[in-house]
Structure formats: C-alpha cells, structure tokens
N, C-alpha and C. Protein backbone atom coordinates (compact mmCIF):
# COMPACT_ATOMS: atom_id res chain seq x y z
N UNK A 1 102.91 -5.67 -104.99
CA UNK A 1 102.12 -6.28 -106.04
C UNK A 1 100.69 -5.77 -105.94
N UNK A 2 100.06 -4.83 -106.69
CA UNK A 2 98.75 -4.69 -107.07
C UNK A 2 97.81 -6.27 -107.76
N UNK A 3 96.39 -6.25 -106.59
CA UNK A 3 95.91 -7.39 -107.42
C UNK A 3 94.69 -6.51 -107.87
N UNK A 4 94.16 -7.15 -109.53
CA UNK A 4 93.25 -6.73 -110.27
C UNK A 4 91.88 -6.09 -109.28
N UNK A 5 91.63 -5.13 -109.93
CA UNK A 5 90.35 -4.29 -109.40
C UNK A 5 90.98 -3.23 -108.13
N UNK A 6 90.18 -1.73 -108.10
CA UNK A 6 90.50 -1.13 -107.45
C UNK A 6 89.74 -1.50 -105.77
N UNK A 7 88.83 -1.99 -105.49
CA UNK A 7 88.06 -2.13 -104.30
C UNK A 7 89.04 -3.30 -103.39
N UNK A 8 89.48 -2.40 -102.42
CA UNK A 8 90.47 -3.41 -101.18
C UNK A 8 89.62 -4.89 -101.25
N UNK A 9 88.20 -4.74 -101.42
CA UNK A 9 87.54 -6.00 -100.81
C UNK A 9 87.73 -6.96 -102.07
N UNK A 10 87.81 -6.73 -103.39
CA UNK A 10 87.95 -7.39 -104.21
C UNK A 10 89.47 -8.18 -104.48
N UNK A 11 90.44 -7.23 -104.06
CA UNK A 11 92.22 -7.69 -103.57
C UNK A 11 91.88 -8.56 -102.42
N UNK A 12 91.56 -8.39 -101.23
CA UNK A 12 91.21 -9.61 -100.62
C UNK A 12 90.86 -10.80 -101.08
N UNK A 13 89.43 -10.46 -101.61
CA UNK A 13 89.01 -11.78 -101.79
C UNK A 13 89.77 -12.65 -102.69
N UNK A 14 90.29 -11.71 -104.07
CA UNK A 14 91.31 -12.42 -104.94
C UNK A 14 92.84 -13.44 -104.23
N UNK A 15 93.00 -12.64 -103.39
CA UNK A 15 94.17 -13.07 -102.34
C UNK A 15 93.53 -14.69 -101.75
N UNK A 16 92.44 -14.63 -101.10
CA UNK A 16 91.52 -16.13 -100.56
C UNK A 16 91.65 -16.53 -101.65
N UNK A 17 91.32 -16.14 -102.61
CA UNK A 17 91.01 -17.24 -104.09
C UNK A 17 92.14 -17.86 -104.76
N UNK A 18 93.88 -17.36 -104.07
CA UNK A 18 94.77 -17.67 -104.30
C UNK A 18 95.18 -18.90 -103.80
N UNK A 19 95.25 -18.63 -102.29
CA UNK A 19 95.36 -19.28 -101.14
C UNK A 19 94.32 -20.52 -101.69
N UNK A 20 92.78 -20.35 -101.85
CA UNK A 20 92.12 -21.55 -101.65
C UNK A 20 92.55 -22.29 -102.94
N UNK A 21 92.87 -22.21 -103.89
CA UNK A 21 93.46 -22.73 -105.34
C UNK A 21 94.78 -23.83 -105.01
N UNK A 22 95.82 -22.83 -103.94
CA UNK A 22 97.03 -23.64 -104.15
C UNK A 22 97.06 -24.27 -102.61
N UNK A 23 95.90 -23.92 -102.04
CA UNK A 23 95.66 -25.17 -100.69
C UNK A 23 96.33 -24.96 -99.60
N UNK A 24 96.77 -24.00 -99.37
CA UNK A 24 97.50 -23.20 -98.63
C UNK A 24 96.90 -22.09 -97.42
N UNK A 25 95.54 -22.25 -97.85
CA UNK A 25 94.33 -21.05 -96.65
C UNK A 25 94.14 -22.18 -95.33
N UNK A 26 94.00 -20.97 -94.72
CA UNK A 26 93.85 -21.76 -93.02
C UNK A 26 92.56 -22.17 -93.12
N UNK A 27 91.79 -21.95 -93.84
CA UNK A 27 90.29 -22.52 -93.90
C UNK A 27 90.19 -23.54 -94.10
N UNK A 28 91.44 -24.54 -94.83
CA UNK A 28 91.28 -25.90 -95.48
C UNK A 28 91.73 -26.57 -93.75
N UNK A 29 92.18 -26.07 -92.77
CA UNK A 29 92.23 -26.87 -91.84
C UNK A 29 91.34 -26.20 -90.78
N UNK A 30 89.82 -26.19 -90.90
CA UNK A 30 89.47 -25.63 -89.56
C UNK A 30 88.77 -27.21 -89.51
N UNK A 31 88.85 -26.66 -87.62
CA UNK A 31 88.68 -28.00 -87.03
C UNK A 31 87.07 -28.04 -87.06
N UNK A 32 86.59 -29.22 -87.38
CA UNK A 32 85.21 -29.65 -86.79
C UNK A 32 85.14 -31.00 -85.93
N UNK A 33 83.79 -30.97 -85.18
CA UNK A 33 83.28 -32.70 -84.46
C UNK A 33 83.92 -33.35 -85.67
N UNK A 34 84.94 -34.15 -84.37
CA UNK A 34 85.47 -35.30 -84.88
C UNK A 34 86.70 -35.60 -85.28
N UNK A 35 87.47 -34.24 -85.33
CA UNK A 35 88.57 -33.67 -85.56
C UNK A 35 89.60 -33.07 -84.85
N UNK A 36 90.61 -33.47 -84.91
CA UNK A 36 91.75 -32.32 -84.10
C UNK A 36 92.97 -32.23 -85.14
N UNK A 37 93.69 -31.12 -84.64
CA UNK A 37 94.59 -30.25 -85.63
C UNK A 37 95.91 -30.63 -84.91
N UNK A 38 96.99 -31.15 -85.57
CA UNK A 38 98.13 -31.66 -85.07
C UNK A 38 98.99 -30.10 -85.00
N UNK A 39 100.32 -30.39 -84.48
CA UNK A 39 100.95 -29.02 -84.25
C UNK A 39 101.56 -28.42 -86.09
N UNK A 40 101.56 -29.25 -86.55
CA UNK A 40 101.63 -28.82 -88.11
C UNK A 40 100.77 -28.70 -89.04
N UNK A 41 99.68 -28.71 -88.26
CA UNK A 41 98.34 -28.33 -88.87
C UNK A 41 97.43 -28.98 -89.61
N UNK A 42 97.96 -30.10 -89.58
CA UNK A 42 97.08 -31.37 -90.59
C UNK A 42 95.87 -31.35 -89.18
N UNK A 43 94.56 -32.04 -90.53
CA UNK A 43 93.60 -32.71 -89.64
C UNK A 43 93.87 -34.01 -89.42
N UNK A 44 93.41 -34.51 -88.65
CA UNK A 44 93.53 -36.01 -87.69
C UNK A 44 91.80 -36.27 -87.16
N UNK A 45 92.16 -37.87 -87.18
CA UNK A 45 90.36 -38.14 -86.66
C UNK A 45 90.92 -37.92 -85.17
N UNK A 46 89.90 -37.44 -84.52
CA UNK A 46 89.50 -37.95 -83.10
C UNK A 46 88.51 -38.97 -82.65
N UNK A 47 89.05 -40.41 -82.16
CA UNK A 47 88.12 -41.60 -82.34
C UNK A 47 87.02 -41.09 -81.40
N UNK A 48 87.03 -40.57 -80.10
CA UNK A 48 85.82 -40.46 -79.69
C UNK A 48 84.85 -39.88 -80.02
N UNK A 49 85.00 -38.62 -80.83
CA UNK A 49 84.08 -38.34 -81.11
C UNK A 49 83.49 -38.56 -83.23
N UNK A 50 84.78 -39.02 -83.71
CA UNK A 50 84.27 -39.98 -84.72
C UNK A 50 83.32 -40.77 -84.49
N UNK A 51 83.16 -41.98 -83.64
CA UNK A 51 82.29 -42.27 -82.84
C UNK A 51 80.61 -41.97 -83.29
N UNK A 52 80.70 -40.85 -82.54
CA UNK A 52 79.83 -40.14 -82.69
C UNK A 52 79.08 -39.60 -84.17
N UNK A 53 79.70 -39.05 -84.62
CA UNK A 53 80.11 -38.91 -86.19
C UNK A 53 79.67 -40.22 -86.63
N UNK A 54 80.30 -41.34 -87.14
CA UNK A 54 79.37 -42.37 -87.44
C UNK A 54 77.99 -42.70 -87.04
N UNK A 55 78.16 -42.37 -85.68
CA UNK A 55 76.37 -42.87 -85.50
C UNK A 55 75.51 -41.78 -85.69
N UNK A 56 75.89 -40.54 -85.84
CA UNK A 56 74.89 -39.85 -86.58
C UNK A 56 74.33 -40.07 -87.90
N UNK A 57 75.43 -40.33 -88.73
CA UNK A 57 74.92 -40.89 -90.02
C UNK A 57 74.21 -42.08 -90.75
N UNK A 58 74.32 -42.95 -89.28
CA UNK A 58 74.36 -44.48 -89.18
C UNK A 58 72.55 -44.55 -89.19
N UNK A 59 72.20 -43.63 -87.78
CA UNK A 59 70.82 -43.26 -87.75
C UNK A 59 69.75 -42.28 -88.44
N UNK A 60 70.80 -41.33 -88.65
CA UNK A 60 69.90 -40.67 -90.44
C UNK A 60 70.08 -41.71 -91.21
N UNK A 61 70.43 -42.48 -91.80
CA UNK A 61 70.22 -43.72 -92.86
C UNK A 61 69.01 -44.90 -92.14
N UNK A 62 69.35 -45.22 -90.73
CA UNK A 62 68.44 -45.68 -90.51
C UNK A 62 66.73 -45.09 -90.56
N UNK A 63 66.96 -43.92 -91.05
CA UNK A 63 65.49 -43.50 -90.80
C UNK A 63 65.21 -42.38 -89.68
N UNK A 64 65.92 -41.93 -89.26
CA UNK A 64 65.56 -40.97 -87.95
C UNK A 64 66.07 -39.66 -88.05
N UNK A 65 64.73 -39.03 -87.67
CA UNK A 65 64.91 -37.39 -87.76
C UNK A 65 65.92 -36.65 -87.21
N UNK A 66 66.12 -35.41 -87.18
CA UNK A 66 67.30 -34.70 -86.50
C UNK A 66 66.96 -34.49 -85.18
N UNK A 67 65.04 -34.47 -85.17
CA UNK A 67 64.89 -34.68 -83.82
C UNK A 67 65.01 -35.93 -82.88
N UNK A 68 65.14 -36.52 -83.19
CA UNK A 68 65.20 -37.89 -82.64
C UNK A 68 66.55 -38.54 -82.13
N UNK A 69 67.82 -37.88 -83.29
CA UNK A 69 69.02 -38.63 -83.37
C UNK A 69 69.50 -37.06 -81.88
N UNK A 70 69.26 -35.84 -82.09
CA UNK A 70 69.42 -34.83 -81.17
C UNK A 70 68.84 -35.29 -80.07
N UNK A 71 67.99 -35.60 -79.53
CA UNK A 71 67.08 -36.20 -78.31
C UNK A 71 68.05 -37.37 -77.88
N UNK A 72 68.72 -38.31 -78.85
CA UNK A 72 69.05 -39.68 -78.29
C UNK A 72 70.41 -38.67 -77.63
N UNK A 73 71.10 -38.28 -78.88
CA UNK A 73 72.20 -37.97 -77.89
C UNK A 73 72.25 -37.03 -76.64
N UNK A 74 71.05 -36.10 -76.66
CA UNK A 74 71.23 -35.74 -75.45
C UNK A 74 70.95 -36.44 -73.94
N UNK A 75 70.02 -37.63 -74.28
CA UNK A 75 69.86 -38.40 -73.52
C UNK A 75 71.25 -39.13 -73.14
N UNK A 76 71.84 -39.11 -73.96
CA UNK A 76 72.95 -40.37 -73.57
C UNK A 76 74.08 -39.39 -72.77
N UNK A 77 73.89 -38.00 -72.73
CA UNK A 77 74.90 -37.29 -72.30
C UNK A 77 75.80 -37.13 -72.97
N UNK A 78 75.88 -37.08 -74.46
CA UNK A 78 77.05 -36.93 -75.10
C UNK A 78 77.10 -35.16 -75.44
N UNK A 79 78.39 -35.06 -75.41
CA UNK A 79 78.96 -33.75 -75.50
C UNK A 79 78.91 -32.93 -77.02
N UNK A 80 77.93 -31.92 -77.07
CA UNK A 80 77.89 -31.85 -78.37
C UNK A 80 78.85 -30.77 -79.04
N UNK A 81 79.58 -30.53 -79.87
CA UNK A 81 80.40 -29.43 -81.13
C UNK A 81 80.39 -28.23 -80.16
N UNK A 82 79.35 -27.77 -79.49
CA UNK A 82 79.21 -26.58 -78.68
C UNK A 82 79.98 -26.48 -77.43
N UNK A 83 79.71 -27.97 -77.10
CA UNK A 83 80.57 -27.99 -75.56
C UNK A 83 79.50 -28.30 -74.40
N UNK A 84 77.91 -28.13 -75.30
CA UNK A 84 76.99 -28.19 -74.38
C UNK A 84 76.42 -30.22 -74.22
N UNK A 85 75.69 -30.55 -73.42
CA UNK A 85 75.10 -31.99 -73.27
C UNK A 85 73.89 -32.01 -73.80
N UNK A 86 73.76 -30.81 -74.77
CA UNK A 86 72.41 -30.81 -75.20
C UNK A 86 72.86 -30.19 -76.59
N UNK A 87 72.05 -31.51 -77.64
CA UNK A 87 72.04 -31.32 -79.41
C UNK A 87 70.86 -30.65 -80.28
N UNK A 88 71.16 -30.29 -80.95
CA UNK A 88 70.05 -29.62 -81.89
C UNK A 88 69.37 -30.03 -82.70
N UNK A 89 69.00 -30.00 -83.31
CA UNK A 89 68.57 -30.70 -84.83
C UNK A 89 69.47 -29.40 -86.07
N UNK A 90 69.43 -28.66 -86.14
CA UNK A 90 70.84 -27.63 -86.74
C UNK A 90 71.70 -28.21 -86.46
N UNK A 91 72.14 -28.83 -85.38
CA UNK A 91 73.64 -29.24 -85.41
C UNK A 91 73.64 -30.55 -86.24
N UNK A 92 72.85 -31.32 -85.84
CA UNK A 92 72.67 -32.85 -86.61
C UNK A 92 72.57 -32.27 -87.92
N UNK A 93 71.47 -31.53 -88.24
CA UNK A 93 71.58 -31.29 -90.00
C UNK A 93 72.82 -30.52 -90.37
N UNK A 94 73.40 -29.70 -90.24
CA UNK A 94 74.48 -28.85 -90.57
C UNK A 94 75.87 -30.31 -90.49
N UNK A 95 76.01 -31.28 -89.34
CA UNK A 95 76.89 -32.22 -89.28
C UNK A 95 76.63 -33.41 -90.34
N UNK A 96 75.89 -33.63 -90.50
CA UNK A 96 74.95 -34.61 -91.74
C UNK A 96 75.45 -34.01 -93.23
N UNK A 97 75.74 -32.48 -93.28
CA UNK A 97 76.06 -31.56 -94.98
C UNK A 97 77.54 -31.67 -94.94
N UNK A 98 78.10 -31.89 -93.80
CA UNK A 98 79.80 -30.94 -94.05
C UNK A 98 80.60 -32.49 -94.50
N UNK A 99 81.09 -31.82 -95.81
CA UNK A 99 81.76 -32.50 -96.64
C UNK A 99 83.36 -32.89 -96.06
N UNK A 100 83.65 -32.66 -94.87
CA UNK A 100 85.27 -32.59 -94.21
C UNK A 100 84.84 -34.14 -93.95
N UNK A 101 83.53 -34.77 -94.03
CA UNK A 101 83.91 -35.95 -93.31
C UNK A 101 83.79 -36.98 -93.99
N UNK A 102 83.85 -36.53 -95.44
CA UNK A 102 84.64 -37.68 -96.49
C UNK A 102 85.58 -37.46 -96.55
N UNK A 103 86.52 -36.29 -95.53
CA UNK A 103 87.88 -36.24 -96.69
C UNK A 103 88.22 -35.08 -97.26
N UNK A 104 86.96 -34.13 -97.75
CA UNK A 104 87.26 -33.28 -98.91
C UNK A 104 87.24 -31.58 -97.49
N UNK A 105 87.62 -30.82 -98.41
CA UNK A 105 87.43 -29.26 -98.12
C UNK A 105 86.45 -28.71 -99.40
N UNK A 106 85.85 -27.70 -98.96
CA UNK A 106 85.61 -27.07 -100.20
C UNK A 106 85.19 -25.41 -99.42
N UNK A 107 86.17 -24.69 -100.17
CA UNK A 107 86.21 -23.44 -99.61
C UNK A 107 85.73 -22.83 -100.50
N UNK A 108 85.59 -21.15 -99.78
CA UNK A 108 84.70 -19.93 -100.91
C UNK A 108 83.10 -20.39 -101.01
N UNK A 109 82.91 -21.21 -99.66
CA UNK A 109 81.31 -21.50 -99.49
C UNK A 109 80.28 -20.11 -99.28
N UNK A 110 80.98 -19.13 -98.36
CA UNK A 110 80.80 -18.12 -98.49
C UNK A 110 81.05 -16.89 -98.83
N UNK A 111 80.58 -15.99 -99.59
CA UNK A 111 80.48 -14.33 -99.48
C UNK A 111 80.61 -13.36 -98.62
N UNK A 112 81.09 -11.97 -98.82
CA UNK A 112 79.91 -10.94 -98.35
C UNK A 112 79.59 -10.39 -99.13
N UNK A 113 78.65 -9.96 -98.76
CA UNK A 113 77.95 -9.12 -99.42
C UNK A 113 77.12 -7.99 -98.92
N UNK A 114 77.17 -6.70 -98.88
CA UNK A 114 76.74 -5.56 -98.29
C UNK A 114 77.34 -5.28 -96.51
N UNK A 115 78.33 -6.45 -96.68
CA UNK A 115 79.41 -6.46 -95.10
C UNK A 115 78.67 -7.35 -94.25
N UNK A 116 77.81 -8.09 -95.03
CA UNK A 116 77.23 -9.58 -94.20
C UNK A 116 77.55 -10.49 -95.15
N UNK A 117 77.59 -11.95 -94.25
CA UNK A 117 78.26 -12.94 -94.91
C UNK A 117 77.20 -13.71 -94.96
N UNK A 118 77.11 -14.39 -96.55
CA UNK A 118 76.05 -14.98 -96.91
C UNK A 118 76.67 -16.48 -97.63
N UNK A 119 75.83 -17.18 -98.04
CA UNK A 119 76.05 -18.89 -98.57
C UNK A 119 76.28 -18.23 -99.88
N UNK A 120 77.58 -18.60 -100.72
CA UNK A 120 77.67 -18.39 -101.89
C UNK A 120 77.16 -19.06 -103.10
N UNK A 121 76.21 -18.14 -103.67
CA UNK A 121 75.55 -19.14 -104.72
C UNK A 121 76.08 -19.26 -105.83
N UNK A 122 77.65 -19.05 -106.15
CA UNK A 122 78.82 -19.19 -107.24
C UNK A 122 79.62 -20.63 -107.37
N UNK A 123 79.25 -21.30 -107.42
CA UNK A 123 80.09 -22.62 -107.58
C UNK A 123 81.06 -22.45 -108.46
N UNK A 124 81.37 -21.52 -108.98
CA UNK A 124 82.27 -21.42 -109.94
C UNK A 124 83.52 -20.85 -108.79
N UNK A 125 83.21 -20.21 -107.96
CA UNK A 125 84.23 -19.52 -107.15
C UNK A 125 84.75 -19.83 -105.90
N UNK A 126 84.01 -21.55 -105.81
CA UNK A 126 84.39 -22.48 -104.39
C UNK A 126 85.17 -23.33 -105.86
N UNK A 127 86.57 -23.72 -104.38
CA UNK A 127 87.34 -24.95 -104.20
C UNK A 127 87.54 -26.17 -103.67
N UNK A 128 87.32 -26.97 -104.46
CA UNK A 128 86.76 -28.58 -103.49
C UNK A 128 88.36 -29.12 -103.69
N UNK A 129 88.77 -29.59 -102.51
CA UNK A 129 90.19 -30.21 -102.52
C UNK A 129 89.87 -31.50 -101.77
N UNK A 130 89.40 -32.71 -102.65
CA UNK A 130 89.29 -34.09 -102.11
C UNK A 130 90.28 -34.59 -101.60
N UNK A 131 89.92 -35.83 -100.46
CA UNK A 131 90.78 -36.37 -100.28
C UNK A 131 92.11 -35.41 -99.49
N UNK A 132 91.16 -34.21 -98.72
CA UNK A 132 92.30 -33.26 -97.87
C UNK A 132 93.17 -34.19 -96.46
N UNK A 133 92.16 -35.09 -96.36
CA UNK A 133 92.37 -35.07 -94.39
C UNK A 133 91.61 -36.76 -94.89
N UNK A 134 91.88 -37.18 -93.51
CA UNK A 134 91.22 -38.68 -93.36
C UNK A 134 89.88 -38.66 -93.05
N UNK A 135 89.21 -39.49 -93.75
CA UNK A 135 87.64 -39.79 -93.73
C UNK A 135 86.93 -40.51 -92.51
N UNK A 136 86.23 -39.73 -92.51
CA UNK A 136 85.28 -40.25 -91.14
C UNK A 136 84.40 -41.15 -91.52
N UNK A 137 83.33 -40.90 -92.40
CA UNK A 137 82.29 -41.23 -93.57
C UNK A 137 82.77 -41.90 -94.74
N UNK A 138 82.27 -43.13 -95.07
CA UNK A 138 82.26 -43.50 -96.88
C UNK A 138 82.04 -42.72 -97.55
N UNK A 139 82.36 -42.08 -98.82
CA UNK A 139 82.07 -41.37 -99.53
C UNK A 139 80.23 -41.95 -99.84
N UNK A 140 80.06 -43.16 -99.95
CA UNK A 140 78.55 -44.27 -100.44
C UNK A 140 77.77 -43.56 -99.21
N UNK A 141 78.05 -43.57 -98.38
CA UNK A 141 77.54 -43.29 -96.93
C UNK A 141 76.52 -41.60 -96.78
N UNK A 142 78.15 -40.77 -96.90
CA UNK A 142 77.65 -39.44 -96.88
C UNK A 142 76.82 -39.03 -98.34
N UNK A 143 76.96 -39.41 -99.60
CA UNK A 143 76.42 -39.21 -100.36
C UNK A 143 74.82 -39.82 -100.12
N UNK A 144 74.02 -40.53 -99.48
CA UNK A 144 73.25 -41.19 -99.74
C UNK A 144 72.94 -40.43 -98.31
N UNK A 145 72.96 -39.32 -97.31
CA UNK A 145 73.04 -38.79 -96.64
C UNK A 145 71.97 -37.54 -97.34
N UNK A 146 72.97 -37.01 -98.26
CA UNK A 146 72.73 -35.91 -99.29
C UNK A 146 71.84 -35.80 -99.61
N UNK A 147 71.05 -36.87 -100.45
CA UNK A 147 70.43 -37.60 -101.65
C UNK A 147 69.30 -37.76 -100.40
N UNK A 148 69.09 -38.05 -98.89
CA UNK A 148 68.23 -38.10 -98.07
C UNK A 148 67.68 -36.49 -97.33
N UNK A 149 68.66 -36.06 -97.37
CA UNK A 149 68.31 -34.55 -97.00
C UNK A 149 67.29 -34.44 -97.87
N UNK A 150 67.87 -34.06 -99.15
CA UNK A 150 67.17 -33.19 -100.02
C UNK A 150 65.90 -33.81 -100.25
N UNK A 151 65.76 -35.38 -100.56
CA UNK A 151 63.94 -35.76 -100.27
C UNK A 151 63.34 -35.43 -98.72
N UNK A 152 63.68 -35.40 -98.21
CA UNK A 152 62.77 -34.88 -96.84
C UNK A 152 62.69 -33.43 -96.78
N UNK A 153 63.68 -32.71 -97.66
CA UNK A 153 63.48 -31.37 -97.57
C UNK A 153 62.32 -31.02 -98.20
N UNK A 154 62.27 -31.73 -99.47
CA UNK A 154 60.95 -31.21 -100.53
C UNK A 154 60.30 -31.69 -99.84
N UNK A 155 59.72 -32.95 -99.36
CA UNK A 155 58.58 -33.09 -98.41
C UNK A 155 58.35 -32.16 -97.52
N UNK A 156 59.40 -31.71 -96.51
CA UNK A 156 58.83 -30.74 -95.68
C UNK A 156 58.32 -29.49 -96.57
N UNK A 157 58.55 -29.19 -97.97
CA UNK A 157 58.11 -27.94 -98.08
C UNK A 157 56.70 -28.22 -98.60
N UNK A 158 57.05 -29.30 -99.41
CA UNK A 158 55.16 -29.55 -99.85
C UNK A 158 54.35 -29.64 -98.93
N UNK A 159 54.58 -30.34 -97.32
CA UNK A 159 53.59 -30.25 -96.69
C UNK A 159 53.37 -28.70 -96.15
N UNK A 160 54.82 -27.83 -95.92
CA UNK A 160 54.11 -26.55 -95.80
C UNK A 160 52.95 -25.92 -96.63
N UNK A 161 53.46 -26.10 -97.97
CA UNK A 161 52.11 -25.68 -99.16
C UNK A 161 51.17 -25.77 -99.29
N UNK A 162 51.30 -27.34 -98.70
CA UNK A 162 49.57 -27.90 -98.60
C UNK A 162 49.06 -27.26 -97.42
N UNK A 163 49.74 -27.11 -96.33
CA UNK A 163 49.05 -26.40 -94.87
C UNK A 163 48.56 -24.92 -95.31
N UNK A 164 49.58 -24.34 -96.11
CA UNK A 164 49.19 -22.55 -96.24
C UNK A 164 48.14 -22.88 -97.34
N UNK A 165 47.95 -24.03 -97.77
CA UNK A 165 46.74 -23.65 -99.00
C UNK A 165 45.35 -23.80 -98.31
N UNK A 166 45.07 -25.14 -97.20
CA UNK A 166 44.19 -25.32 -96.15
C UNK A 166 43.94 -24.05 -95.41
N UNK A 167 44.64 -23.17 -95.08
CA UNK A 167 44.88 -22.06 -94.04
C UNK A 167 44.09 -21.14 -94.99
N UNK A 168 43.96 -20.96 -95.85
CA UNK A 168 43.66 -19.93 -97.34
C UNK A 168 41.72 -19.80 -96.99
C-alpha cells in the first residue's frame, strides 16, 4: 500500500495519524507519574504516587509556586518521575499541563521539523481521546490548573518587560 506523498517522512507521519485517529498508537499508553501499564497495556492509577499527583495540584491551587511545591517535596524525600529525591520546578510545571491526568490522551503534540522535534503548533493534526485511562485529577481541578498557569505566565512576562524597560 502506497500512502499519499512521495517523502518516506510524510508516509510515516500519515501512518501515526492513522494509528492516533483509530487509538491504536503506543503513544496513547505511555506511562507517566502516577501511572503503571498493565500486561495488556491499559493505563492503571498507581495510588502512591497518585498521591502525590493530587497534592501537587492541591498546592498549585492553594497558591504555591513550582518552587515551593519542588522544595516541599524534596524535603519530604519523595521520589520524583526521574527516579531522583530531588524535584524541579519543570517537572511540577510540565506535571501541572499533562492532560493524562484527567483521563484524556492527546497525541501529534509534536513535530519534526528539519530532523528536530518541536511542540506542534497544528491543532488541527493532534488527537484528543477523552476519557482514555482513569483520572487522577477532576476535570474542575486540572482545568482551573490551566486557567492558573497561564495568569502567572503573563505576569511573569510583564514583569520581565517592565525589568528590560528599567534596564534601557
């Protein structure tokens, strides 16, 4: 079977775009914190570190930075996604975005492009499959998560603006 377009990389990717459509790509089950993969490949919670998983989100809602909620847990000795006893604030923010812990997948997040892999800015060409796997997070929960990122994000950039305009 020939798929449309002559460039191997474009038959690939069409091939993922098959797979991620009829839910069938190994991508819809990769494991993250909080998660384990049964021998038939479904996701499953893992309570201990669900756990965890809740109280990250529990304390970004309460108000606390990535530095702060990263600091507590490394204080407490908890084991972080890496394997290491020491958390990031990348890991807290990147664990705070990923949508697996309502439930959903959404694949074709990324590209390549020039043979590096980049964040795809095509929403037309990601697949969101709700309701894949069991929820860690309220949907009310992680959304209001979201909706908190993104105001502290614009804050952090306005105060950059205002600093490089002082700096001027």
């Amino acid at each position: 079977m020939t798929l449309p377009g002559n460039d191997k990389s474009e038959q690939i990717w069409a091939g993922l775009q098959k797979s991620f459509q009829s839910g069938s790509s190994a991508k819809a089950s990769t494991v993250c914190y909080g998660y384990r993969l049964t021998p038939s490949g479904e996701l499953i919670v893992y309570p201990t570190e669900a756990i965890i998983v809740f109280y990250i989100f529990e304390r970004f809602e309460a108000g606390d930075s990535y530095g702060k909620i990263s600091s507590a847990l490394t204080d407490m000795e908890i084991v972080s996604p890496t394997g290491k006893v020491s958390w990031s604030r990348e890991t807290i923010s990147k664990l705070l975005a990923n949508e697996k812990y309502v439930g959903d997948v959404v694949l074709g997040k990324a590209q390549v492009v020039d043979g590096v892999q980049v964040k795809s800015s095509n929403a037309t060409s990601q697949v969101r499959m709700k309701n894949h796997h069991p929820a860690i997070i309220p949907r009310e929960i992680f959304d209001a998560a979201q909706k908190e990122k993104r105001k502290r994000s614009s804050c952090r950039a306005i105060v950059r603006r205002v600093i490089r305009w002082c700096r001027q």
